[in-house]
C-alpha atoms as a PDB file:
ATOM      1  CA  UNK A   1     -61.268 -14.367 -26.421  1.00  0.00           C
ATOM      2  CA  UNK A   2     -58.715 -12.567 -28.639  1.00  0.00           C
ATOM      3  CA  UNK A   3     -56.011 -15.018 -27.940  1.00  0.00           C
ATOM      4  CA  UNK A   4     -53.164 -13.341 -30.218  1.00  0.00           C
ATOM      5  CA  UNK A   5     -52.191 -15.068 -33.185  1.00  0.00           C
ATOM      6  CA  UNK A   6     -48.220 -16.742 -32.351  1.00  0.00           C
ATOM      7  CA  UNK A   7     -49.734 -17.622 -28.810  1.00  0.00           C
ATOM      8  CA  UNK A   8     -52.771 -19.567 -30.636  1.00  0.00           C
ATOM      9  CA  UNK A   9     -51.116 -20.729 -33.379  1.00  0.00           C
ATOM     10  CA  UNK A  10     -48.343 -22.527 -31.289  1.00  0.00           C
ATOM     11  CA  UNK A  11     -50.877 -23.987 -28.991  1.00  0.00           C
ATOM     12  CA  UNK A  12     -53.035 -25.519 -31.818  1.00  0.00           C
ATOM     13  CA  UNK A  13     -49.337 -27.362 -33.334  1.00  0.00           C
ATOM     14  CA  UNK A  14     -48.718 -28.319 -29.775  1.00  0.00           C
ATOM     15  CA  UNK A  15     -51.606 -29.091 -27.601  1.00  0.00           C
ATOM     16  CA  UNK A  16     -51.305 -32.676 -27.627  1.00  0.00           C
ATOM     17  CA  UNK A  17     -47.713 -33.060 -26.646  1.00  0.00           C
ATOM     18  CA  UNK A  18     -47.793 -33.345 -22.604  1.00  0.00           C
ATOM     19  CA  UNK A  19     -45.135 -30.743 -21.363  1.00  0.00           C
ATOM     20  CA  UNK A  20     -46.398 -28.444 -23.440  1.00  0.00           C
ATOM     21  CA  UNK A  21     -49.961 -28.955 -22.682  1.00  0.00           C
ATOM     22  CA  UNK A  22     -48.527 -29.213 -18.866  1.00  0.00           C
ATOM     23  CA  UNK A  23     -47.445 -25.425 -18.949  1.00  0.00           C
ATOM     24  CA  UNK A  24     -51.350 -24.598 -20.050  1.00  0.00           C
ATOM     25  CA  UNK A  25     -52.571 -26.379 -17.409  1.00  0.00           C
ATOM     26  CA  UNK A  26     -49.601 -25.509 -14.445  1.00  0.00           C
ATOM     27  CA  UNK A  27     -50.418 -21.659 -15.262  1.00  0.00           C
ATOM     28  CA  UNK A  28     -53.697 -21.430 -15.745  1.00  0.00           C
ATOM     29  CA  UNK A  29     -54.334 -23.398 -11.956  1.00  0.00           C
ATOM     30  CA  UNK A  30     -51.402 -20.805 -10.377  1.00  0.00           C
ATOM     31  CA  UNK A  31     -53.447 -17.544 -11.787  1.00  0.00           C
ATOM     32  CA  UNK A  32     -56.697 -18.652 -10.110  1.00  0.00           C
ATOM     33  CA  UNK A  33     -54.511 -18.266  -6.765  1.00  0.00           C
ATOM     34  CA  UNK A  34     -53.546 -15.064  -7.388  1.00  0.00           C
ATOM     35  CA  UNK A  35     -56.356 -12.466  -5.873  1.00  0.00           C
ATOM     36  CA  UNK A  36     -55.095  -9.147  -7.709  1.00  0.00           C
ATOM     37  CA  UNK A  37     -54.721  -8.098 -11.039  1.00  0.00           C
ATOM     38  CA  UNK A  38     -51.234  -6.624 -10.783  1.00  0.00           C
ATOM     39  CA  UNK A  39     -49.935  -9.626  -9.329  1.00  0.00           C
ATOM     40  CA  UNK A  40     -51.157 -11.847 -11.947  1.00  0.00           C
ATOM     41  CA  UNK A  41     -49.554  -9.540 -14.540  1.00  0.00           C
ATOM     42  CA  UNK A  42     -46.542  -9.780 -13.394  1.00  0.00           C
ATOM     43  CA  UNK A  43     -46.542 -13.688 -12.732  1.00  0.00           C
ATOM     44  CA  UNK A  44     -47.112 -13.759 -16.265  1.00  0.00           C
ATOM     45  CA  UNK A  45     -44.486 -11.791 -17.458  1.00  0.00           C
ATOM     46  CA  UNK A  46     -42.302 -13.639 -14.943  1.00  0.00           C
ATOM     47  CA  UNK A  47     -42.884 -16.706 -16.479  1.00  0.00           C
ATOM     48  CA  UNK A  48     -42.763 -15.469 -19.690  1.00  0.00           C
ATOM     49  CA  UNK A  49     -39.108 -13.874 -19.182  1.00  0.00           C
ATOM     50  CA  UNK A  50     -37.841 -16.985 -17.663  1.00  0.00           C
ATOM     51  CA  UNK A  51     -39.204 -19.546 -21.026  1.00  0.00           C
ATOM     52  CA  UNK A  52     -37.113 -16.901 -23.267  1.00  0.00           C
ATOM     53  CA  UNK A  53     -33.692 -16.956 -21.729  1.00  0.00           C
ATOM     54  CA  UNK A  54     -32.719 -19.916 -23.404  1.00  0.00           C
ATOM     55  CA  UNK A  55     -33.924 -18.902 -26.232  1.00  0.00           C
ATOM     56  CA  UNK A  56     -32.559 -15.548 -26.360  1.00  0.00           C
ATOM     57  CA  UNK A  57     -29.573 -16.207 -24.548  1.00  0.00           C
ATOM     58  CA  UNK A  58     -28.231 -18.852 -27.663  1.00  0.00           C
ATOM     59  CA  UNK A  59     -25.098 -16.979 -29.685  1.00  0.00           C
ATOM     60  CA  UNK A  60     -26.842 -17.082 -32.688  1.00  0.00           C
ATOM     61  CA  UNK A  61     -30.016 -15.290 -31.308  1.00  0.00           C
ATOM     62  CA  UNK A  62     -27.435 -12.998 -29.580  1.00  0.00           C
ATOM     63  CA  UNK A  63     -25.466 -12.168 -32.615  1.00  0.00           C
ATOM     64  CA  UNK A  64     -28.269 -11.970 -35.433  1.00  0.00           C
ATOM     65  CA  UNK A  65     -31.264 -10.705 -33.719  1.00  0.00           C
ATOM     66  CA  UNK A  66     -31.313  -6.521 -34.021  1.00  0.00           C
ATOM     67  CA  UNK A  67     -33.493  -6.302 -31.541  1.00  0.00           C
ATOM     68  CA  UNK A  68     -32.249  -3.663 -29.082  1.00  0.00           C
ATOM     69  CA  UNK A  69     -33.249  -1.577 -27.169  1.00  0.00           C
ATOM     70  CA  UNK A  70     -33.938   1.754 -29.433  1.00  0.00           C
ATOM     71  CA  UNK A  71     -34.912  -0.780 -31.920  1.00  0.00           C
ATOM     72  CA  UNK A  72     -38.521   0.308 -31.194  1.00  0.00           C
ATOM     73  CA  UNK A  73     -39.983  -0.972 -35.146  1.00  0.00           C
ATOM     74  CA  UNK A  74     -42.453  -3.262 -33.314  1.00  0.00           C
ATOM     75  CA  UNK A  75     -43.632  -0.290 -31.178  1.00  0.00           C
ATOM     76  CA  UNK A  76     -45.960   0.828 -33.753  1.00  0.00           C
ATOM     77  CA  UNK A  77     -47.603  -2.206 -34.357  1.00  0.00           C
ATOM     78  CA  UNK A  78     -50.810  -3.544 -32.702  1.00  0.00           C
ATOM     79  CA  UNK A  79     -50.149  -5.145 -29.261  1.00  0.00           C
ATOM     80  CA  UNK A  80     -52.259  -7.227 -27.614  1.00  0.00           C
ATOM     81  CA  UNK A  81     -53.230  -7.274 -23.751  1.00  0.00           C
ATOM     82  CA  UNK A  82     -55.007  -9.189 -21.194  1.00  0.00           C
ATOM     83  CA  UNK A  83     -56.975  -7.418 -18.613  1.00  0.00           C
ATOM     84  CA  UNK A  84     -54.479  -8.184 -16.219  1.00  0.00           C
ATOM     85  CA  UNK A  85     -52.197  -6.393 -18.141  1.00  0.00           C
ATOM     86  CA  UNK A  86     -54.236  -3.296 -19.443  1.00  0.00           C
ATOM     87  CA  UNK A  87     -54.746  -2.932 -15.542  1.00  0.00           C
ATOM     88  CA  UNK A  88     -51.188  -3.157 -14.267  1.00  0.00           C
ATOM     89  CA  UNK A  89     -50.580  -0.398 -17.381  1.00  0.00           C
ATOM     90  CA  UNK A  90     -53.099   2.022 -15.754  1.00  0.00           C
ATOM     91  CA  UNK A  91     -51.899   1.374 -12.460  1.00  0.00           C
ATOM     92  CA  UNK A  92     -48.375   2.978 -13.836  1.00  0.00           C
ATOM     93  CA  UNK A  93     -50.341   6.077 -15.772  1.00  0.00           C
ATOM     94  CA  UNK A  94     -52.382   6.490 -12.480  1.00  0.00           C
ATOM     95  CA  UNK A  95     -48.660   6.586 -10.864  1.00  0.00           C
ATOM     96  CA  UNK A  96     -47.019   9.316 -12.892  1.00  0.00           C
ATOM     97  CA  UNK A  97     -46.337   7.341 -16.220  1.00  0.00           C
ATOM     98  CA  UNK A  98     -47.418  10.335 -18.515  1.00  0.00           C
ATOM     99  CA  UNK A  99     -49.278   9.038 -22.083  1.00  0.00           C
ATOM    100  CA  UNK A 100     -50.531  11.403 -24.854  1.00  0.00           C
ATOM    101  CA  UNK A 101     -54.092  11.180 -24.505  1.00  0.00           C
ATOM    102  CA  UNK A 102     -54.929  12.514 -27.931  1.00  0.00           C
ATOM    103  CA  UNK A 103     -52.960   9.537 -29.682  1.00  0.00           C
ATOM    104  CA  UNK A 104     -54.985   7.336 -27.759  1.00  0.00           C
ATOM    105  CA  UNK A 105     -57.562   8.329 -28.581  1.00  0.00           C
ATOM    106  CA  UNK A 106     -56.893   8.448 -32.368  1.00  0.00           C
ATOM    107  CA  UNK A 107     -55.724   4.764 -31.865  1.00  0.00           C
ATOM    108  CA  UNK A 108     -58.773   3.426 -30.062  1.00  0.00           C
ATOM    109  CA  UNK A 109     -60.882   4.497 -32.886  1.00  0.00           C
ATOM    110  CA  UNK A 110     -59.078   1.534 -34.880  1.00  0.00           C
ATOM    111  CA  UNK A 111     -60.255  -0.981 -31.784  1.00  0.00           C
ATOM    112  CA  UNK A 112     -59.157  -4.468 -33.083  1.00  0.00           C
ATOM    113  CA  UNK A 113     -59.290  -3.541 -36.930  1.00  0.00           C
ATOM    114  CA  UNK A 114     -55.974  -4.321 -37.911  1.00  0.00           C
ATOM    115  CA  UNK A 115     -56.636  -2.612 -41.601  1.00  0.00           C
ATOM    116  CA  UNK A 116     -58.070   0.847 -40.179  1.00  0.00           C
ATOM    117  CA  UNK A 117     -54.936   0.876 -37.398  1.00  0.00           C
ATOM    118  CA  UNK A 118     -52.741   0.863 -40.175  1.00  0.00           C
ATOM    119  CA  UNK A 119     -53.830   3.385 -42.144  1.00  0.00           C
ATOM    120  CA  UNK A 120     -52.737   5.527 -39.381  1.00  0.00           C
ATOM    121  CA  UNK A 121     -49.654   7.360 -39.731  1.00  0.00           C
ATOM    122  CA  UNK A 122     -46.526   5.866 -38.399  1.00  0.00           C
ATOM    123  CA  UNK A 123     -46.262   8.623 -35.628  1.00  0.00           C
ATOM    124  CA  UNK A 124     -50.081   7.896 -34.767  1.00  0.00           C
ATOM    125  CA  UNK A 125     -49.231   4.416 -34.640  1.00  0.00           C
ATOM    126  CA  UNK A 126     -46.657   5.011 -31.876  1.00  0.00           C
ATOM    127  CA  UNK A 127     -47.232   3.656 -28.529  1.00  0.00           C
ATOM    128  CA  UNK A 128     -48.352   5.616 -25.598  1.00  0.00           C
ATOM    129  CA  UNK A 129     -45.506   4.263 -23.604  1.00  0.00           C
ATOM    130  CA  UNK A 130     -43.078   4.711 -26.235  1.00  0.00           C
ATOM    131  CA  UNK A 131     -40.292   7.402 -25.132  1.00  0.00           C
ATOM    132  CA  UNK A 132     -38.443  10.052 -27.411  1.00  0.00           C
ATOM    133  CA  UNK A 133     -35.284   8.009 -26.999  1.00  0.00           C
ATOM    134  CA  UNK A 134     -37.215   4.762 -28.747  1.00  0.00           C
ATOM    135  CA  UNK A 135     -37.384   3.109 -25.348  1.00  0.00           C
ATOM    136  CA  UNK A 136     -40.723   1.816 -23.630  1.00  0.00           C
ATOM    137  CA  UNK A 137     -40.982   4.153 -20.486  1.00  0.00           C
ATOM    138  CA  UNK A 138     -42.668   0.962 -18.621  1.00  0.00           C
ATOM    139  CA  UNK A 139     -40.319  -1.747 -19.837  1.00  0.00           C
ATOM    140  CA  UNK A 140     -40.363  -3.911 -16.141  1.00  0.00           C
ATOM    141  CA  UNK A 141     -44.375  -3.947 -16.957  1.00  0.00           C
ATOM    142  CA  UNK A 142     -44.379  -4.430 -20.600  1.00  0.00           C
ATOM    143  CA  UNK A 143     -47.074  -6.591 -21.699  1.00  0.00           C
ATOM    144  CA  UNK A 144     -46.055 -10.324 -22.130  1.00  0.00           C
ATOM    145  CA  UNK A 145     -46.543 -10.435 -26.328  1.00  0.00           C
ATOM    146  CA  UNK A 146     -43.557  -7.425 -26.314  1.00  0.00           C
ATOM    147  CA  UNK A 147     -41.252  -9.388 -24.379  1.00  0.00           C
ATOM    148  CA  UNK A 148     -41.582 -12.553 -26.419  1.00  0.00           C
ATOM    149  CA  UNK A 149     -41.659 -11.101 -30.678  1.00  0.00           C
ATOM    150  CA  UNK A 150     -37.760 -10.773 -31.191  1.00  0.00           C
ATOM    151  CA  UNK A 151     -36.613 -11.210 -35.069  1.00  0.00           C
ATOM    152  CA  UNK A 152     -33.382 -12.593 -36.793  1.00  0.00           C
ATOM    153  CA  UNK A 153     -32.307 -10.297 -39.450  1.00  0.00           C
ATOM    154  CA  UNK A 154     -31.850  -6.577 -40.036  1.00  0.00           C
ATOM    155  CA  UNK A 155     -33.771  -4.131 -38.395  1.00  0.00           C
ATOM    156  CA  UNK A 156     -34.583  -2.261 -41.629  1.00  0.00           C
ATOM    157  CA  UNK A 157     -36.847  -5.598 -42.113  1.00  0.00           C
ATOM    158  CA  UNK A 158     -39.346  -4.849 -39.235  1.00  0.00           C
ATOM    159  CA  UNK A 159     -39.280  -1.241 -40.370  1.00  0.00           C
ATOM    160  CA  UNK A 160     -43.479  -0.538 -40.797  1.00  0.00           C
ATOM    161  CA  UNK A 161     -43.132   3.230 -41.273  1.00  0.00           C
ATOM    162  CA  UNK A 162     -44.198   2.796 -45.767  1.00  0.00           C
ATOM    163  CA  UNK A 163     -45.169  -0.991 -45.637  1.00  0.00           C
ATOM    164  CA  UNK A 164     -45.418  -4.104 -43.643  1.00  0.00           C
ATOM    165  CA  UNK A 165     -42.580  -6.781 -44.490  1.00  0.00           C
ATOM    166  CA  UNK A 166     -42.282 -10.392 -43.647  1.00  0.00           C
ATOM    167  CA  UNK A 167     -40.200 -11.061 -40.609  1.00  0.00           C
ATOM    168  CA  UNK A 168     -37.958 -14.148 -39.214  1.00  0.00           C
ATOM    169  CA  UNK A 169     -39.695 -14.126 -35.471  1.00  0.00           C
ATOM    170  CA  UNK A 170     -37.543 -16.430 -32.840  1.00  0.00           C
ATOM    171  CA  UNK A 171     -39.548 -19.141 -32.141  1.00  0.00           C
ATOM    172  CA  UNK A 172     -40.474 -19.246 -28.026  1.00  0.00           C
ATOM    173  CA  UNK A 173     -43.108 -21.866 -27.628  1.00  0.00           C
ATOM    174  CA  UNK A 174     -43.364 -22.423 -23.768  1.00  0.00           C
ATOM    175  CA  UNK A 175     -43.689 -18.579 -23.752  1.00  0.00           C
ATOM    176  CA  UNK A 176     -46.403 -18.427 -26.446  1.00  0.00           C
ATOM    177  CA  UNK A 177     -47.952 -21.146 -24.340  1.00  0.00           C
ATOM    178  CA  UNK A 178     -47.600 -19.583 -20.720  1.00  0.00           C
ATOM    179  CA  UNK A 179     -49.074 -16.186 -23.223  1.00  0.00           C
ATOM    180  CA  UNK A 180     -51.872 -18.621 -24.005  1.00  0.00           C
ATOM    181  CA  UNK A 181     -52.853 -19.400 -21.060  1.00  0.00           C
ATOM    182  CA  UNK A 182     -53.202 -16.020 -19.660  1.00  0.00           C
ATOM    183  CA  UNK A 183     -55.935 -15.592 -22.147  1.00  0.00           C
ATOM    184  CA  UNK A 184     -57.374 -18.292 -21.392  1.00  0.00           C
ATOM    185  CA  UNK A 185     -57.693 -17.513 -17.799  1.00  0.00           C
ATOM    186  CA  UNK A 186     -58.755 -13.973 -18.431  1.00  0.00           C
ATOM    187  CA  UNK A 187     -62.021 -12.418 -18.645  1.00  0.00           C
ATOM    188  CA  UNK A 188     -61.309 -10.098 -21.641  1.00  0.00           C
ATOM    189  CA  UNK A 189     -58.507  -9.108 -23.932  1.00  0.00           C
ATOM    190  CA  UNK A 190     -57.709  -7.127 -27.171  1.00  0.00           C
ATOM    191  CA  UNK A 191     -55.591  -4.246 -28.488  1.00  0.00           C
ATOM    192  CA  UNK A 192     -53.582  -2.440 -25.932  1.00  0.00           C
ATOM    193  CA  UNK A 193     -55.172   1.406 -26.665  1.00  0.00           C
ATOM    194  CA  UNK A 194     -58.398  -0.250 -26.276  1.00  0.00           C
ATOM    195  CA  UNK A 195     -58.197  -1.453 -23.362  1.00  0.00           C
ATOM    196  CA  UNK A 196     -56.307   1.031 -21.134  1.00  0.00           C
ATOM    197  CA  UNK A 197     -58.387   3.353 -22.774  1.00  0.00           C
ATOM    198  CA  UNK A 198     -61.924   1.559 -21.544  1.00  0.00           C
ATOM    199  CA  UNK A 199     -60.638   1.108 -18.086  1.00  0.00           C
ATOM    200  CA  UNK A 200     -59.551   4.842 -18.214  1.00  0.00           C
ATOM    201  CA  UNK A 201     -62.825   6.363 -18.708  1.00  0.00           C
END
């Protein structure tokens, strides 16, 4: 499973403390409930949401962290998706959500090769859902990874556009973990052109 990276790394450091292996455990029981796709999505994202507010919410976070929306830096890196999620983001492009077809196209020909993705240009690199104004178009349904990678700093810092620069993400570990466990409970995962692009065709 391609678990992404934060969401793995934080379970590996924190696995064998109880609450945190709790959340694993809480989630992954609650998605085998759910019947449908969509719904599970969502749960996720839910859950996700509700971990960051305190996080996110602090006046430090609030004051130092550029990321707004506009800010859309991060929207031309990879992404990564469950199922769940790749469904719930056809679901809206099967409801009127128009994408540009061509780019994803270009973009699926990188699959999960993070070095041939970024030799794209930084327009081709754009997401589907990304909007002229530099907002996503489906932000309620945003995958969970997009709603938990916020950075403190400058926004010039997470600029990827001539190179790729180290950034200060805001640590969210019960949302890495609930992220986690959505992999874990999911059949298949990977980039996000990839896979609204093989449940497309």
């Amino acid at each position: 499973m391609n678990v992404p990276a934060i969401a793995k790394k934080t379970y590996e450091e924190l696995k064998n403390h109880a609450e945190f292996k709790g959340i694993v455990e809480f989630i992954v029981q609650h998605l085998m409930k759910i019947p449908h796709a969509h719904r599970r999505a969502r749960f996720i994202h839910q859950v996700v949401d509700e971990y960051n507010e305190e996080v996110f919410g602090h006046p430090l976070v609030q004051q130092f962290s550029p990321c707004k929306m506009g800010c859309s830096a991060c929207c031309h890196t990879q992404v990564s998706v469950t199922e769940d999620e790749a469904k719930l983001l056809v679901h809206r492009i099967e409801g009127g959500v128009e994408i540009d077809r061509e780019r994803l196209a270009l973009q699926m020909t990188a699959q999960d090769d993070a070095e041939a993705f970024y030799k794209l240009s930084y327009e081709e690199r754009k997401c589907v859902f990304l909007g002229e104004n530099g907002a996503c178009r489906v932000y309620e349904d945003r995958p969970s990874v997009c709603r938990s990678n916020a950075v403190i700093g400058e926004a010039e810092q997470c600029d990827t556009s001539v190179s790729i620069k180290p950034t200060r993400l805001i640590k969210t570990p019960k949302a890495d973990l609930a992220v986690y466990a959505s992999y874990l409970y999911s059949e298949s995962g990977g980039v996000l052109p990839h896979m609204i692009g093989k449940i497309l065709k």
